[in-house]
PDB file of N, CA and C in Angstrom:
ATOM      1  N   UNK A   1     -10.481 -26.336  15.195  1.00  0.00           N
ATOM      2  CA  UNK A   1     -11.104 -25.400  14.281  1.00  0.00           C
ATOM      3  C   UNK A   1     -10.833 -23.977  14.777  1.00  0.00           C
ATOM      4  N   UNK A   2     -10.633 -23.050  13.655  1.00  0.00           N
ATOM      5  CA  UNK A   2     -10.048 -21.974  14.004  1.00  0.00           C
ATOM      6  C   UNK A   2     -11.281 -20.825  14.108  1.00  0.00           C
ATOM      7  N   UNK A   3     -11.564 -20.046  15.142  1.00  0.00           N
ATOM      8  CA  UNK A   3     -12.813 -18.583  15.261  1.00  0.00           C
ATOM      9  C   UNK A   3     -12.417 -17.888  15.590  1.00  0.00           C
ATOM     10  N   UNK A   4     -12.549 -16.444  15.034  1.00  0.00           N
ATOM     11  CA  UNK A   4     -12.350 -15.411  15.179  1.00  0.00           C
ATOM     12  C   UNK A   4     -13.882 -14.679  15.550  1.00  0.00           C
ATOM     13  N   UNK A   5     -13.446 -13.750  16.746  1.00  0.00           N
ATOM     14  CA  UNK A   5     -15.168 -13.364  17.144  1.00  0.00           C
ATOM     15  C   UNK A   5     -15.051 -12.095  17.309  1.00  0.00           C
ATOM     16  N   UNK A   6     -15.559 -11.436  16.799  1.00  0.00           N
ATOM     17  CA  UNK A   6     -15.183  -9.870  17.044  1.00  0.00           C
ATOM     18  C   UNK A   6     -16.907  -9.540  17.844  1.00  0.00           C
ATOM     19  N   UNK A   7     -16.424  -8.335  18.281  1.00  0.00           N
ATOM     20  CA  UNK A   7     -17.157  -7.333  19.237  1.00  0.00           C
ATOM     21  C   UNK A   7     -17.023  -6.384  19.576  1.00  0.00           C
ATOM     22  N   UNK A   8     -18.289  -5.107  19.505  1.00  0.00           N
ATOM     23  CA  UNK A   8     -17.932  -3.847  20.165  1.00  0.00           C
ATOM     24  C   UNK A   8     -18.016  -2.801  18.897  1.00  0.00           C
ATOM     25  N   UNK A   9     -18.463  -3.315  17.831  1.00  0.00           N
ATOM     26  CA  UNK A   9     -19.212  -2.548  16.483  1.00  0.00           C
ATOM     27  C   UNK A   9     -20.825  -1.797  17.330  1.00  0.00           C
ATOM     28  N   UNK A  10     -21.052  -0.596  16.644  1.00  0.00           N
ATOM     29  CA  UNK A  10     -22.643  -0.413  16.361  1.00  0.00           C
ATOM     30  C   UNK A  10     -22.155   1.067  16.006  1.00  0.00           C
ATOM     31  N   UNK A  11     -23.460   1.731  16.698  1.00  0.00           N
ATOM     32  CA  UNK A  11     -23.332   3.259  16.213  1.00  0.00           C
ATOM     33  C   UNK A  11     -23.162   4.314  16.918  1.00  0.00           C
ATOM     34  N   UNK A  12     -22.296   5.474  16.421  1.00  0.00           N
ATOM     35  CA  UNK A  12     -21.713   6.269  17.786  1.00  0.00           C
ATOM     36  C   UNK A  12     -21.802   7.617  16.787  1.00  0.00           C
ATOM     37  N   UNK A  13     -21.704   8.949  17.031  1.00  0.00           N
ATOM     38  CA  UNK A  13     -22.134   9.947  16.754  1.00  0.00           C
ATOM     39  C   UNK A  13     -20.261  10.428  16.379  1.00  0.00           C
ATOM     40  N   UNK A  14     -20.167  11.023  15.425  1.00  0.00           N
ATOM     41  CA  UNK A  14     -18.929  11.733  14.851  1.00  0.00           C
ATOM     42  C   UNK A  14     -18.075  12.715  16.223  1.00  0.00           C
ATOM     43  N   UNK A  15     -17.075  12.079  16.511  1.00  0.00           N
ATOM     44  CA  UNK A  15     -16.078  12.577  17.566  1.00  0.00           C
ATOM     45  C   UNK A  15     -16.168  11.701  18.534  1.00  0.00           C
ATOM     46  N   UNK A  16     -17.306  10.454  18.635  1.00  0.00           N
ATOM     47  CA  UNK A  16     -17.270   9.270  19.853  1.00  0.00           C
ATOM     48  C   UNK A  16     -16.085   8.341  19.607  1.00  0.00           C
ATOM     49  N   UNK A  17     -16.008   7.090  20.607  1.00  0.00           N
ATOM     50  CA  UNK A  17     -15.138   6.662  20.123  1.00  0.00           C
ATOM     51  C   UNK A  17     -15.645   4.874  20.657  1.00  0.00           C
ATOM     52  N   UNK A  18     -15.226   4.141  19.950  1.00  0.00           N
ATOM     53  CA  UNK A  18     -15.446   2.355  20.292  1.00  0.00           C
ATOM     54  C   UNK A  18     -14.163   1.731  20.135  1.00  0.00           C
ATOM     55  N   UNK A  19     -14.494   0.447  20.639  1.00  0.00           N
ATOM     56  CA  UNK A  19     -13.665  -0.300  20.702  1.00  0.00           C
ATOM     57  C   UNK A  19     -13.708  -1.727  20.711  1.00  0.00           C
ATOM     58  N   UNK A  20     -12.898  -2.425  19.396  1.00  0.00           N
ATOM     59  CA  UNK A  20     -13.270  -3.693  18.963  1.00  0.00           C
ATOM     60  C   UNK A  20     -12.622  -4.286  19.371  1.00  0.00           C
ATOM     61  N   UNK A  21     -12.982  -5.609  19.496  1.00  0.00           N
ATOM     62  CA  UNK A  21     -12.352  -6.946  20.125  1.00  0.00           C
ATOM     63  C   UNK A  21     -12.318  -8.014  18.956  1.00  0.00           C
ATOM     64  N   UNK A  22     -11.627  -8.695  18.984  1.00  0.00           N
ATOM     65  CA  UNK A  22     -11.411 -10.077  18.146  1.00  0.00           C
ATOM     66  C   UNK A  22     -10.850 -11.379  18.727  1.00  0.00           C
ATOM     67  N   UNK A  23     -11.609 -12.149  19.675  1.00  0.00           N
ATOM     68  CA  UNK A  23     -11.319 -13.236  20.442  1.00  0.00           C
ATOM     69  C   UNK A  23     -11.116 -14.469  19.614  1.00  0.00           C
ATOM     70  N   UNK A  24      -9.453 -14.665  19.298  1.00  0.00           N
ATOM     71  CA  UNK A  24      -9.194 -16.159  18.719  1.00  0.00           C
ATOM     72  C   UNK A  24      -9.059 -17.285  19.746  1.00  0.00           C
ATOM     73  N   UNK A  25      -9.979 -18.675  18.695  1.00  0.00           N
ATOM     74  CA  UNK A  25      -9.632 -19.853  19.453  1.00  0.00           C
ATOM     75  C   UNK A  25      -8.884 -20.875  18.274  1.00  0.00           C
ATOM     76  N   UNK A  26      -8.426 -21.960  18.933  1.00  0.00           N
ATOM     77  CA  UNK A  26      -8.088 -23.088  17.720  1.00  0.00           C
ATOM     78  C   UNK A  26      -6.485 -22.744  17.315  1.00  0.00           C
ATOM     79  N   UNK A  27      -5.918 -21.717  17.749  1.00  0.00           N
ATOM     80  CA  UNK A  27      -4.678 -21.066  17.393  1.00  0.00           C
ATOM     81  C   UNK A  27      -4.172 -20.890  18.235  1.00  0.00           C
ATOM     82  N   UNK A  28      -2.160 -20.971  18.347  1.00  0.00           N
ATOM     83  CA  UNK A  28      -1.586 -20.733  19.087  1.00  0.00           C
ATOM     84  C   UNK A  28      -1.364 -18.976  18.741  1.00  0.00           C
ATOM     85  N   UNK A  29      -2.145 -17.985  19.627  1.00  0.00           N
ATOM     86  CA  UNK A  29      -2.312 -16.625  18.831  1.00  0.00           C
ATOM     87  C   UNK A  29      -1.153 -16.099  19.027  1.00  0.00           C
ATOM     88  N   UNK A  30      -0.137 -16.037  20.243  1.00  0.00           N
ATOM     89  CA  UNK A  30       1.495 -15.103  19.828  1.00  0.00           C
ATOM     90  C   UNK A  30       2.128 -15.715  18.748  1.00  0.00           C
ATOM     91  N   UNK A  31       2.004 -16.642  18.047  1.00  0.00           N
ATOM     92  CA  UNK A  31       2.358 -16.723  16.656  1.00  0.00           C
ATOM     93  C   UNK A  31       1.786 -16.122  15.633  1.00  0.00           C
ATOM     94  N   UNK A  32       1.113 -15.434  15.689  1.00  0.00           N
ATOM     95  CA  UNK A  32       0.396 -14.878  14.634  1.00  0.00           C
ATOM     96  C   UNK A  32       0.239 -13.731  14.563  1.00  0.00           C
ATOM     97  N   UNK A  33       0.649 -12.682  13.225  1.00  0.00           N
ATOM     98  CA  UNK A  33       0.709 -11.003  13.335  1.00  0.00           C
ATOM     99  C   UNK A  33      -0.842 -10.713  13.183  1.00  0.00           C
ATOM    100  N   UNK A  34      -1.271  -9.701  13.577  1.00  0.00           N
ATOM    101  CA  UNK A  34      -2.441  -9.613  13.469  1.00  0.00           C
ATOM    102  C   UNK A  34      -2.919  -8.066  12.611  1.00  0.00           C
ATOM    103  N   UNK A  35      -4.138  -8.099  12.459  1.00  0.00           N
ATOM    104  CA  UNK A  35      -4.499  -6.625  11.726  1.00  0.00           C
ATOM    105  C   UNK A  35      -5.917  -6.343  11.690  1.00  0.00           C
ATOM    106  N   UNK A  36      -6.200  -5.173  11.181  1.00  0.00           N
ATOM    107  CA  UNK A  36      -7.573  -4.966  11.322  1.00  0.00           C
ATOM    108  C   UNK A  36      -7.855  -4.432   9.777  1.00  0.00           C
ATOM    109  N   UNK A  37      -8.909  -4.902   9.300  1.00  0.00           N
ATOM    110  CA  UNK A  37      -9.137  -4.195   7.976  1.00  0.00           C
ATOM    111  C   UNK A  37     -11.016  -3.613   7.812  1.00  0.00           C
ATOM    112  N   UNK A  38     -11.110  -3.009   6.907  1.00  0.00           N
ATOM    113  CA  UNK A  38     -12.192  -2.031   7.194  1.00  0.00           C
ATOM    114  C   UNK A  38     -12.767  -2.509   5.260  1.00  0.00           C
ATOM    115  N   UNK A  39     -14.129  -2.188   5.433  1.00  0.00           N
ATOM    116  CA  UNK A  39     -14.600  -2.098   4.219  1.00  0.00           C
ATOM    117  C   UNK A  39     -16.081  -1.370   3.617  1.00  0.00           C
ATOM    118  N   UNK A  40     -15.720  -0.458   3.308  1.00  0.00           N
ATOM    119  CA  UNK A  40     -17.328   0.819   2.968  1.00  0.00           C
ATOM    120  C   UNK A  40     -17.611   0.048   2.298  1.00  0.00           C
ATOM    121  N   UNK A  41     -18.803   0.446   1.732  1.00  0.00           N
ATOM    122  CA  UNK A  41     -20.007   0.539   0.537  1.00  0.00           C
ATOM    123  C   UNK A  41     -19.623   0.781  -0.427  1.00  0.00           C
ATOM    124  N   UNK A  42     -19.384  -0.083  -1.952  1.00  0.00           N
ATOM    125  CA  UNK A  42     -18.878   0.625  -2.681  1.00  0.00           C
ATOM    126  C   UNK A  42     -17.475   0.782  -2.774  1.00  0.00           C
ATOM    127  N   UNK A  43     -16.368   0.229  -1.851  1.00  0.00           N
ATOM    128  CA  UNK A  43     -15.327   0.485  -1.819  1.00  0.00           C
ATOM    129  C   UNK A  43     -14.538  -1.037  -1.183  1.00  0.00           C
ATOM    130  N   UNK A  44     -12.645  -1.107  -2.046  1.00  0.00           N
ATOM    131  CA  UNK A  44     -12.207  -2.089  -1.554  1.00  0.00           C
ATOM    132  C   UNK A  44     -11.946  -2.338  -0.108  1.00  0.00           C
ATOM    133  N   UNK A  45     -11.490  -3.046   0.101  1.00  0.00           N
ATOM    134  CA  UNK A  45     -11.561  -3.334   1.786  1.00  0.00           C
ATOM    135  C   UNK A  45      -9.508  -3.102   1.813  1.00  0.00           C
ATOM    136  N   UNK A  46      -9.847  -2.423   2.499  1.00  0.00           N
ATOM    137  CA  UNK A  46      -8.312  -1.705   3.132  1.00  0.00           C
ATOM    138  C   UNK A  46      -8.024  -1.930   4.542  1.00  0.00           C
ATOM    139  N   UNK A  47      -6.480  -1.798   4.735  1.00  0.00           N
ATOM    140  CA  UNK A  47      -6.361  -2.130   6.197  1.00  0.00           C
ATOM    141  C   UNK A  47      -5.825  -0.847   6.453  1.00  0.00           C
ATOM    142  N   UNK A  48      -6.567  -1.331   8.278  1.00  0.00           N
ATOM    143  CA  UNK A  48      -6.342   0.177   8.815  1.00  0.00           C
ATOM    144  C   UNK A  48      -5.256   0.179   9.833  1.00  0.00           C
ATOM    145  N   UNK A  49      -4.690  -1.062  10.292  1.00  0.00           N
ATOM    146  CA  UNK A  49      -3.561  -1.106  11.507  1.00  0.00           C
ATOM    147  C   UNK A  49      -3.337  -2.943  11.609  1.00  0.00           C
ATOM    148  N   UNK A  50      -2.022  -2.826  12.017  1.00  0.00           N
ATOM    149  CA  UNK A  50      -1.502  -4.029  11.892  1.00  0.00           C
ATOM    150  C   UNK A  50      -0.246  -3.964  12.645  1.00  0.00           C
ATOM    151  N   UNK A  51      -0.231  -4.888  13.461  1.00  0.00           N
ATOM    152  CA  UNK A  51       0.696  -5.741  14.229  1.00  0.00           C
ATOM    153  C   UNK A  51       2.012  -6.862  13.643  1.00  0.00           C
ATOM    154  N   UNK A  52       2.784  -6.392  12.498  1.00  0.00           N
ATOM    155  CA  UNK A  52       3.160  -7.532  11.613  1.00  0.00           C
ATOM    156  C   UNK A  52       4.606  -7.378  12.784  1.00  0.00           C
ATOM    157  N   UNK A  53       5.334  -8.687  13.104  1.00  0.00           N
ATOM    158  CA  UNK A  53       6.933  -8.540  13.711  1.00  0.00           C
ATOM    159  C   UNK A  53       7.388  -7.797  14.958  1.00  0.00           C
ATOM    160  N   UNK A  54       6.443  -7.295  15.323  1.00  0.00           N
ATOM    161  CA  UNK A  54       5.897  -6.762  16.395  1.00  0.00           C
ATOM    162  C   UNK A  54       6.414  -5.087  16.330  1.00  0.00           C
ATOM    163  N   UNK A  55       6.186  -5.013  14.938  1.00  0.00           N
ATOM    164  CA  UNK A  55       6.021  -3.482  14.307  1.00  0.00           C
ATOM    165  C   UNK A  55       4.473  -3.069  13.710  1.00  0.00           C
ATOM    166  N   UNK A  56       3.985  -2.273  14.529  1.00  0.00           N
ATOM    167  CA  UNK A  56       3.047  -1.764  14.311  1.00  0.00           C
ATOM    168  C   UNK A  56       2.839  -0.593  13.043  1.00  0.00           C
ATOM    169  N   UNK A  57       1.672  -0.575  12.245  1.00  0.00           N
ATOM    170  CA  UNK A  57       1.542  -0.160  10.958  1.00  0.00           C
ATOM    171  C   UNK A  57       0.089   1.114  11.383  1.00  0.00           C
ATOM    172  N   UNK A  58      -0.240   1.993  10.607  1.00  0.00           N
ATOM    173  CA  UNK A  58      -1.526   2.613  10.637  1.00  0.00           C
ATOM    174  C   UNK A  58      -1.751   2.946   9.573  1.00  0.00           C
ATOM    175  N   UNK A  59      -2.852   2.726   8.479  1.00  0.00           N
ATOM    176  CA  UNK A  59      -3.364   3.804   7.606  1.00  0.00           C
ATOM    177  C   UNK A  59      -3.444   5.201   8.013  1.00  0.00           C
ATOM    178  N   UNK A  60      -2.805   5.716   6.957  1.00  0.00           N
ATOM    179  CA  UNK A  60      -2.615   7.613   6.964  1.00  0.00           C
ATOM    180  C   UNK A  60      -4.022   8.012   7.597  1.00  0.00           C
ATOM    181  N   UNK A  61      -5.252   7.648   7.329  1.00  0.00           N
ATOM    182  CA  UNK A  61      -6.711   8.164   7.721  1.00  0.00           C
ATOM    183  C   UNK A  61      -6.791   8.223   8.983  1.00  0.00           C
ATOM    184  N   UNK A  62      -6.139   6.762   9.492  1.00  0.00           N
ATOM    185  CA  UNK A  62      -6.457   6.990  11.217  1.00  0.00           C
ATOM    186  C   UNK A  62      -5.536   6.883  12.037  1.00  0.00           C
ATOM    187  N   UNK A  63      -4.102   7.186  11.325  1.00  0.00           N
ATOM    188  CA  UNK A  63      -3.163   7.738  12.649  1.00  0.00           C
ATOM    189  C   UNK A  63      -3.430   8.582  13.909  1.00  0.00           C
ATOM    190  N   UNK A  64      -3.053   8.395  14.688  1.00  0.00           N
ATOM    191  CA  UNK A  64      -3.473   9.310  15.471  1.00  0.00           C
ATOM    192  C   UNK A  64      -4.510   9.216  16.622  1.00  0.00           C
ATOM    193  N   UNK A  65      -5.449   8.511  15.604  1.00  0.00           N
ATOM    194  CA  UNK A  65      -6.806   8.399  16.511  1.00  0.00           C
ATOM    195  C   UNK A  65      -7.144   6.577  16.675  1.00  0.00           C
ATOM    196  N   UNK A  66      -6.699   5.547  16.113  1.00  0.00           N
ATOM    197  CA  UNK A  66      -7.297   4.368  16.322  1.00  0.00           C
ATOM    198  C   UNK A  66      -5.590   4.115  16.921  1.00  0.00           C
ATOM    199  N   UNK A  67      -5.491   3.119  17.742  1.00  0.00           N
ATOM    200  CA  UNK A  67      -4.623   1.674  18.309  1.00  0.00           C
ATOM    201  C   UNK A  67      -5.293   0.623  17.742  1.00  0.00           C
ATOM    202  N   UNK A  68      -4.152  -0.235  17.868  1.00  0.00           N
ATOM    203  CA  UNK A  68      -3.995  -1.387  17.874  1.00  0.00           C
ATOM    204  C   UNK A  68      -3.920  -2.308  19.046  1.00  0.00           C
ATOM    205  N   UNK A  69      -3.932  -3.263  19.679  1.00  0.00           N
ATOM    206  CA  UNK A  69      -3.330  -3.771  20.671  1.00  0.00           C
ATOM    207  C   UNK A  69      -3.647  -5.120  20.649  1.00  0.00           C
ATOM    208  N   UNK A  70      -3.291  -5.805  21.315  1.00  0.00           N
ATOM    209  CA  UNK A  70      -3.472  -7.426  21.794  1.00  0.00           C
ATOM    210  C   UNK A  70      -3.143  -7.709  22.816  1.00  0.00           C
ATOM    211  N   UNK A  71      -3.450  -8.865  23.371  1.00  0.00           N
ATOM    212  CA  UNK A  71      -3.291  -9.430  24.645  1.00  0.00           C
ATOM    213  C   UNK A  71      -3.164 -10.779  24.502  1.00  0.00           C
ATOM    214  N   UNK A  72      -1.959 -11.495  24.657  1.00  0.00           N
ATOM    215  CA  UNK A  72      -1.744 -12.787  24.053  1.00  0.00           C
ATOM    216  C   UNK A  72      -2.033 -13.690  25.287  1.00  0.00           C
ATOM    217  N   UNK A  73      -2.429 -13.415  26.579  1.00  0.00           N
ATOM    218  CA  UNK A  73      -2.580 -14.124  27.358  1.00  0.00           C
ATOM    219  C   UNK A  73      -4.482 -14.658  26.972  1.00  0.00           C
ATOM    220  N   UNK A  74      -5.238 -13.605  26.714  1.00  0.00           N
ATOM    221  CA  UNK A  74      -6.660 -13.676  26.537  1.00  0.00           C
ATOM    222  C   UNK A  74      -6.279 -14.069  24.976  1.00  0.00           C
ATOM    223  N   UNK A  75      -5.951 -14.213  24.146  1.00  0.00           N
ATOM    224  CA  UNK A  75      -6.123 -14.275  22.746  1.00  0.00           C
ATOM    225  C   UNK A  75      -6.825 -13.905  22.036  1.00  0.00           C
ATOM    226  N   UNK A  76      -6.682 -12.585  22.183  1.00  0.00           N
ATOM    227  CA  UNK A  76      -7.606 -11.251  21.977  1.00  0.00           C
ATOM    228  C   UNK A  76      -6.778 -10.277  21.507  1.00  0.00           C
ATOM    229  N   UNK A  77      -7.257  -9.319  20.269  1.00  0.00           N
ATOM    230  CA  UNK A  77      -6.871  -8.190  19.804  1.00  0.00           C
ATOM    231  C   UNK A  77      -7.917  -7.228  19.716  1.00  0.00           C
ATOM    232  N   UNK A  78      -7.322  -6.046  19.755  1.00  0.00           N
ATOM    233  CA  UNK A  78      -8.259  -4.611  19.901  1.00  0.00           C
ATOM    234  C   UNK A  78      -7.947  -3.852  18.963  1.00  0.00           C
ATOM    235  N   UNK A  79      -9.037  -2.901  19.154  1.00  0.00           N
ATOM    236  CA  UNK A  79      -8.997  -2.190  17.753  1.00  0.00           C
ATOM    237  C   UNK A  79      -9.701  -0.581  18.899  1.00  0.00           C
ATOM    238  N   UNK A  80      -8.776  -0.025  18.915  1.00  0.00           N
ATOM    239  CA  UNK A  80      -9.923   1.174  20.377  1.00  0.00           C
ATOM    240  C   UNK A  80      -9.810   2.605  19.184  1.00  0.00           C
ATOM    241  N   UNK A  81     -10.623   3.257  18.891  1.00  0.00           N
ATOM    242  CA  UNK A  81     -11.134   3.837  17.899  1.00  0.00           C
ATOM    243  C   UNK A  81     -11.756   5.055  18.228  1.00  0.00           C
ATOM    244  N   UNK A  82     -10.896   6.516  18.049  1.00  0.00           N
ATOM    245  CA  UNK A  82     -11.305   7.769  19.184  1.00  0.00           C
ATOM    246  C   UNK A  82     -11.835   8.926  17.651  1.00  0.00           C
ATOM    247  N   UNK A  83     -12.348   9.380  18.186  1.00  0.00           N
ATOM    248  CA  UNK A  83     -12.538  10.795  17.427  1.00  0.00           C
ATOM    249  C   UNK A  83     -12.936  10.167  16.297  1.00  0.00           C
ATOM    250  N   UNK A  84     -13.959   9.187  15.680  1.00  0.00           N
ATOM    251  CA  UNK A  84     -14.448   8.754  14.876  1.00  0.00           C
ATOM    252  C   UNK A  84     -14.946   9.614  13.920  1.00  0.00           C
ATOM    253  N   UNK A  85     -15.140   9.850  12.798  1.00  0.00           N
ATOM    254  CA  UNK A  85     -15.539  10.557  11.548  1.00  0.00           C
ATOM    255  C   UNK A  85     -16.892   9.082  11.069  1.00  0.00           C
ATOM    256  N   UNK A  86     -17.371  10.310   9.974  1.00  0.00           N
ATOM    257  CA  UNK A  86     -18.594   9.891   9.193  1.00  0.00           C
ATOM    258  C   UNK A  86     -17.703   8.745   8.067  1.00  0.00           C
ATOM    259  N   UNK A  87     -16.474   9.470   7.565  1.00  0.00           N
ATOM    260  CA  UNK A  87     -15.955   8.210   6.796  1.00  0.00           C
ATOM    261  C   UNK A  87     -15.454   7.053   6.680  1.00  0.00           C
ATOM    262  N   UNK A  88     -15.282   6.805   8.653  1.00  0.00           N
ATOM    263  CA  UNK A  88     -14.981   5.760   9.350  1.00  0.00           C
ATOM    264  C   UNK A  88     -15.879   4.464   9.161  1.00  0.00           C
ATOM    265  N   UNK A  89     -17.232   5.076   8.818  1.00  0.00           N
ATOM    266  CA  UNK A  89     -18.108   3.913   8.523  1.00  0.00           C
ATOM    267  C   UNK A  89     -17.840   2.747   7.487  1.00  0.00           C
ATOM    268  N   UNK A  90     -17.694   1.294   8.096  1.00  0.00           N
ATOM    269  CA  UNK A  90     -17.141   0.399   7.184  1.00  0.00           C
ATOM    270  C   UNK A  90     -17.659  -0.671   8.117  1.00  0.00           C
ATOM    271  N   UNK A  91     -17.568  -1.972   7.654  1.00  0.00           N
ATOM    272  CA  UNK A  91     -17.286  -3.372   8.358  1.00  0.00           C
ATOM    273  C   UNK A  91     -16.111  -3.891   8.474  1.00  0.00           C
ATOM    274  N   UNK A  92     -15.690  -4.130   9.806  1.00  0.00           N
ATOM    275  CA  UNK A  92     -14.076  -3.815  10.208  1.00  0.00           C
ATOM    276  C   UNK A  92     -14.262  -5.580  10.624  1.00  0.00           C
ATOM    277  N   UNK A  93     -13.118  -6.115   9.888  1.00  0.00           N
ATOM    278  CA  UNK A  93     -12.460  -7.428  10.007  1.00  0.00           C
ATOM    279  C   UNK A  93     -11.395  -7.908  10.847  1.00  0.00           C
ATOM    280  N   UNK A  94     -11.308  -8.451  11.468  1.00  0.00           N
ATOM    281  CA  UNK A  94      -9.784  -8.743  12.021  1.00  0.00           C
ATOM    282  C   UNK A  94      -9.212 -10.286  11.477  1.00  0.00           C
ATOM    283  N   UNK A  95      -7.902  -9.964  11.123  1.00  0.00           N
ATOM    284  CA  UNK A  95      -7.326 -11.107  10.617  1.00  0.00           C
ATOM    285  C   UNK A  95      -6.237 -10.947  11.603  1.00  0.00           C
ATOM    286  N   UNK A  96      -5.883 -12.428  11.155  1.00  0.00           N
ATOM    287  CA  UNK A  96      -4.291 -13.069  11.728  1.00  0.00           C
ATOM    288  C   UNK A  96      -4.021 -13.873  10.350  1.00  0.00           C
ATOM    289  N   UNK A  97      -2.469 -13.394  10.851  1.00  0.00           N
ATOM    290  CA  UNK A  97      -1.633 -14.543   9.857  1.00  0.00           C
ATOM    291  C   UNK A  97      -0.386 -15.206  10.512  1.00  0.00           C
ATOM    292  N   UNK A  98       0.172 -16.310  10.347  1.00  0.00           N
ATOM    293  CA  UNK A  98       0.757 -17.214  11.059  1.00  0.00           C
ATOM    294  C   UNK A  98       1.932 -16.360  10.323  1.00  0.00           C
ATOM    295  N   UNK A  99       2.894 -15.942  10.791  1.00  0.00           N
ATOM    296  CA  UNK A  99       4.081 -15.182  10.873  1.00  0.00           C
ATOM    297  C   UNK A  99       4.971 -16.319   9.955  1.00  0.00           C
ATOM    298  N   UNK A 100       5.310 -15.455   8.907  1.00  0.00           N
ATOM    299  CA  UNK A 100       6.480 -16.555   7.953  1.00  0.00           C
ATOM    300  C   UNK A 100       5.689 -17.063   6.897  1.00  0.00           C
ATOM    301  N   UNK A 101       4.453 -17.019   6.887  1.00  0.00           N
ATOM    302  CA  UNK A 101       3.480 -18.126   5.897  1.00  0.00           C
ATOM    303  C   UNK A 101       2.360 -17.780   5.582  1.00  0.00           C
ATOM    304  N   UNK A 102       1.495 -18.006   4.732  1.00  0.00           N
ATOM    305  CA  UNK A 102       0.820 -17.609   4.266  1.00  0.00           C
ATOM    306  C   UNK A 102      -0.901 -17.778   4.575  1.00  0.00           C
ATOM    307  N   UNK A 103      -0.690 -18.311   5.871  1.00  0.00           N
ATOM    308  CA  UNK A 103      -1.815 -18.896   6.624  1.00  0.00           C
ATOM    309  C   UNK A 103      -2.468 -17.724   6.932  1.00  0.00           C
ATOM    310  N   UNK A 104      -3.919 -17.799   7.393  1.00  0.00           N
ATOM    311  CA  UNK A 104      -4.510 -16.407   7.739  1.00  0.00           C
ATOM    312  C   UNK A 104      -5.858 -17.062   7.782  1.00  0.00           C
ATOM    313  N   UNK A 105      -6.527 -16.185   8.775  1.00  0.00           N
ATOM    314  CA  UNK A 105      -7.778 -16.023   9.255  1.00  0.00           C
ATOM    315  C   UNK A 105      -8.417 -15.110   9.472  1.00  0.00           C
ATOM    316  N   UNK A 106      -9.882 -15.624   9.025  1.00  0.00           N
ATOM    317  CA  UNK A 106     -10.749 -13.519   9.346  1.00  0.00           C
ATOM    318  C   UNK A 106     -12.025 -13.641  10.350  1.00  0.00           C
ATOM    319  N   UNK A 107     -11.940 -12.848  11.062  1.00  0.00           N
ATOM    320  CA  UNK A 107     -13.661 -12.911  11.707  1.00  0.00           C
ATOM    321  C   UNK A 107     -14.174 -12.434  10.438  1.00  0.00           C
ATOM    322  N   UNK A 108     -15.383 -12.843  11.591  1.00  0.00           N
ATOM    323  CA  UNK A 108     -16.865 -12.324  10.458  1.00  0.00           C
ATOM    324  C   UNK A 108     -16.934 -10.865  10.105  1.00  0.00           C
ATOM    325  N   UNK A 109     -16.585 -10.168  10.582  1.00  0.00           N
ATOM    326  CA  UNK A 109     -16.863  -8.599  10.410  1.00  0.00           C
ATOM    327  C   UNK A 109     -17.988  -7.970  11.552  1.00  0.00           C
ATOM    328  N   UNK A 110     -17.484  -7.010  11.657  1.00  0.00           N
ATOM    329  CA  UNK A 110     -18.199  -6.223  12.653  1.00  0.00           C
ATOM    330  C   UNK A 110     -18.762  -4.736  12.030  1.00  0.00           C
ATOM    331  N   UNK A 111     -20.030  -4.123  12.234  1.00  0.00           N
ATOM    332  CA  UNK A 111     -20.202  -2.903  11.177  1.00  0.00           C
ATOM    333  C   UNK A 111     -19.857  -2.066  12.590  1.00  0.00           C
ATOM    334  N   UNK A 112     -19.454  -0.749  11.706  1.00  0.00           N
ATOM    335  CA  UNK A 112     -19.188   0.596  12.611  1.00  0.00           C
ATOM    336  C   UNK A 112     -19.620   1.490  11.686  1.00  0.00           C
ATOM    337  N   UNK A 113     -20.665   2.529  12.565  1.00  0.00           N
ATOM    338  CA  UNK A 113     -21.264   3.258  11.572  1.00  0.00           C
ATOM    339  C   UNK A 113     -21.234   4.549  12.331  1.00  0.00           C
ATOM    340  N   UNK A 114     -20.875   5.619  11.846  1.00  0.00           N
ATOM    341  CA  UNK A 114     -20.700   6.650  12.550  1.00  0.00           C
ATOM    342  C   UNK A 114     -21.390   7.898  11.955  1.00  0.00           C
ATOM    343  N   UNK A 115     -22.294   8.516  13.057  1.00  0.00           N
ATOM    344  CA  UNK A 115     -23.371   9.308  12.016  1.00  0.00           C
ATOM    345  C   UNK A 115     -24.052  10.005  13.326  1.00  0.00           C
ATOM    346  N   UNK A 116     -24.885  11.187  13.131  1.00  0.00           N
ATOM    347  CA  UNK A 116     -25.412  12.118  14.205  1.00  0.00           C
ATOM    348  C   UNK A 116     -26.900  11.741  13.593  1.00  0.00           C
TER     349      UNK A 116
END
């Protein structure tokens, strides 16, 4: 059975910065591209960075300031998240997808809320 566990959501004041985790089990994880997607209130759920071929992607919003990363030995991906804004606030997902196919998995979501 396949889990995705994320960690390292809560609340941090505009210019802080966090950093999410997404610990897969049940999966062989260097097969699988990975990504992070985000979703406000009111709004579709968009992705913000992604690992597809081992070309890395960023939404225009958070170039600059969020990475990506993984660690295929822990089977773990990160999400490290600097200079946070108020519009950053969303519930941030991490998926994988089995490279070539249409397979895919999501944690539960993690909220990040960023506010003084």
């Amino acid at each position: 059975q396949v889990h995705l566990v994320e960690s390292g959501g809560g609340l941090v004041q505009p210019g802080g910065s966090l950093r999410l985790s997404c610990a897969a089990s049940g999966i062989i994880f260097r097969f699988y591209d990975i990504g992070w997607y985000r979703q406000a209130p009111g709004k579709q759920r968009e992705l913000v960075a992604a690992i597809t071929s081992g070309s890395t992607n960023y939404a225009d919003s958070v170039k600059g300031r969020f990475t990506i990363s993984r660690d295929n030995a822990k089977n773990t991906m990160y999400l490290q998240m600097n200079s946070l804004k108020p519009e950053d606030t969303a519930v941030y997902s991490c998926n994988v997808r089995r490279v070539g196919t249409i397979v895919d998995y999501w944690g539960q979501g993690t909220q990040v809320t960023v506010s003084s």
